[in-house]
Protein backbone atom coordinates (compact mmCIF):
# COMPACT_ATOMS: atom_id res chain seq x y z
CA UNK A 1 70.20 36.97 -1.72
CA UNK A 2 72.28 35.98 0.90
CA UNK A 3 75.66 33.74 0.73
CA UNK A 4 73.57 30.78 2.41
CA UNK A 5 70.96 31.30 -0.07
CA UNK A 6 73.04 31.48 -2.86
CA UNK A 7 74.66 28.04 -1.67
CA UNK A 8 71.63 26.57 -1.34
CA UNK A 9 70.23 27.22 -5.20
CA UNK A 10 73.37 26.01 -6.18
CA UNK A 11 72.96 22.33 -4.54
CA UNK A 12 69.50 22.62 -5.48
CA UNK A 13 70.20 23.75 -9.46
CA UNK A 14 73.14 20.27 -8.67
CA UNK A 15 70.40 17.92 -6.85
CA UNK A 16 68.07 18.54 -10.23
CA UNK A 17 70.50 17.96 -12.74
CA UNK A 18 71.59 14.82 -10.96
CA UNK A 19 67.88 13.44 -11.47
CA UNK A 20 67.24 15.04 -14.65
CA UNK A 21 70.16 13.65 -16.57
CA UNK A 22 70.79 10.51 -17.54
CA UNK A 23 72.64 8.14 -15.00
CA UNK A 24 76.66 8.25 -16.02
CA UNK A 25 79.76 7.41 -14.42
CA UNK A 26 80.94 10.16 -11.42
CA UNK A 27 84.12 10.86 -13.49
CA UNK A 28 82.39 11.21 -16.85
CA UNK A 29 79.47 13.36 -14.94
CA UNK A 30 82.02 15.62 -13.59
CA UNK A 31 84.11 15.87 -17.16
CA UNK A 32 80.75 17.08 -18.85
CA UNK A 33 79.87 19.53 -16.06
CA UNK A 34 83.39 21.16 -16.78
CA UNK A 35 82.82 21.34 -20.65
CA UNK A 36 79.57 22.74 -19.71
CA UNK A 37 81.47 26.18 -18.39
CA UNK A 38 83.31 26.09 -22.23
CA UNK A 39 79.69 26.43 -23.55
CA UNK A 40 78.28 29.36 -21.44
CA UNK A 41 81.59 31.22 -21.86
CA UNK A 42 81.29 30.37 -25.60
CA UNK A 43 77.55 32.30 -25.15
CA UNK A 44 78.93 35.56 -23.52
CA UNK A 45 81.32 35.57 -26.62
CA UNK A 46 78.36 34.91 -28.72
CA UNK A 47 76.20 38.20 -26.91
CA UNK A 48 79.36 40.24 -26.96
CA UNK A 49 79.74 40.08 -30.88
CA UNK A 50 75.63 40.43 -31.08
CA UNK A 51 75.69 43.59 -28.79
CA UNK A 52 78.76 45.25 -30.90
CA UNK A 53 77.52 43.92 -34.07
CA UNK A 54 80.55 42.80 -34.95
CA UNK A 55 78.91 39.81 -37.33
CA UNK A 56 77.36 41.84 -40.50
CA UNK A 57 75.42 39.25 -41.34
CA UNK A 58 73.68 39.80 -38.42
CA UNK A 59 74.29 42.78 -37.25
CA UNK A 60 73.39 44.12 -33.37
CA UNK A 61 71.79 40.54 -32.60
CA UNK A 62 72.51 41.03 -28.77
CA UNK A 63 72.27 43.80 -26.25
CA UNK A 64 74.48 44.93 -23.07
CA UNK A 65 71.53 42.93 -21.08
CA UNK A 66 71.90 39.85 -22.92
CA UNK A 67 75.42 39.72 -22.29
CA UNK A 68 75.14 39.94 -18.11
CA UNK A 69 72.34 37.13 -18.62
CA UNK A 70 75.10 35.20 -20.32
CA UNK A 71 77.69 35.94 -17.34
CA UNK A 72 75.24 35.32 -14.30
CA UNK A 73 74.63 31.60 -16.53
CA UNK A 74 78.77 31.01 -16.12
CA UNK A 75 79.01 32.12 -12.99
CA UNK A 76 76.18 29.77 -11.91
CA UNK A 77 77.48 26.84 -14.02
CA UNK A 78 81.12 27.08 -12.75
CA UNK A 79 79.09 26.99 -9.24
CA UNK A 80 77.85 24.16 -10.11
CA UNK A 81 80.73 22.55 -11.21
CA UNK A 82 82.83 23.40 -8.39
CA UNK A 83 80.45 21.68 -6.02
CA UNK A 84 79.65 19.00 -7.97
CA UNK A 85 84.18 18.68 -7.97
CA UNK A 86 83.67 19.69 -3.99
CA UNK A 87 80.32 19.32 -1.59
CA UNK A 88 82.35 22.04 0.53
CA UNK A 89 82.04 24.42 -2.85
CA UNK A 90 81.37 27.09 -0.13
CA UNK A 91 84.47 26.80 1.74
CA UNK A 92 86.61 26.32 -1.18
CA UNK A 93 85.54 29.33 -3.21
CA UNK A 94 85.42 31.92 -0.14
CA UNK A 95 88.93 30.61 0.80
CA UNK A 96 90.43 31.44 -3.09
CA UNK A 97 88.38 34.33 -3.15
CA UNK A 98 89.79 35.58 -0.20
CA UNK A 99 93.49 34.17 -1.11
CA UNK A 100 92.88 36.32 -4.40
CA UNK A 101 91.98 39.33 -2.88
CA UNK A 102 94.56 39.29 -0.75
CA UNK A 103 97.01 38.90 -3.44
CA UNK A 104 95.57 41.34 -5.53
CA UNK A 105 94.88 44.17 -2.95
CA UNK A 106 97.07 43.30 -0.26
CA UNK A 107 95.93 41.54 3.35
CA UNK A 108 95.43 45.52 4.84
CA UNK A 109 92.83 46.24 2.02
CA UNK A 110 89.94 47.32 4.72
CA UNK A 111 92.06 49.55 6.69
């Protein structure tokens, strides 16, 4: 999948939730998009603990699989909500990624 693709699942995956939900204020829209990443992240945790069975009442619940499922769904939701925040999500997220990359591997990291 290609960058442009990617973009373009995201506005679609924002288009359909705008129609499918019920009709809300922009700010209060935005605020439950946000607490939306809180839930997937709460999900990894939830796959983590079920693929180390760390719960023994119920034991390996989860596997390694499970838990990139639940990391592809944040990644996608915080997608989301960064576009639904910015309709130039695109722009904005290769600009910190790049500002983070920099800052973490130095500006000469592909020579």
């Amino acid at each position: 999948m290609s960058d442009d693709d990617l973009w373009e699942s995201i506005g679609q995956l924002q288009d359909w939730l705008a129609r499918a939900q019920p009709a809300r204020p922009p700010q209060e829209t935005l605020l439950l998009r946000m607490l939306k990443l809180s839930e997937e992240v709460g999900e990894v945790a939830e796959a983590v603990i079920g693929a180390t069975g760390q719960n023994p009442r119920k034991g390996t619940s989860h596997t390694w699989d499970d838990v990139r499922s639940e990391l592809c769904d944040v990644i996608i939701t915080a997608a989301v909500a960064l576009r639904t925040l910015s309709p130039d999500a695109r722009e904005v997220f290769a600009a910190h990624l790049t500002r983070v990359t920099d800052r973490s591997l130095g500006p000469d990291r592909l020579a």
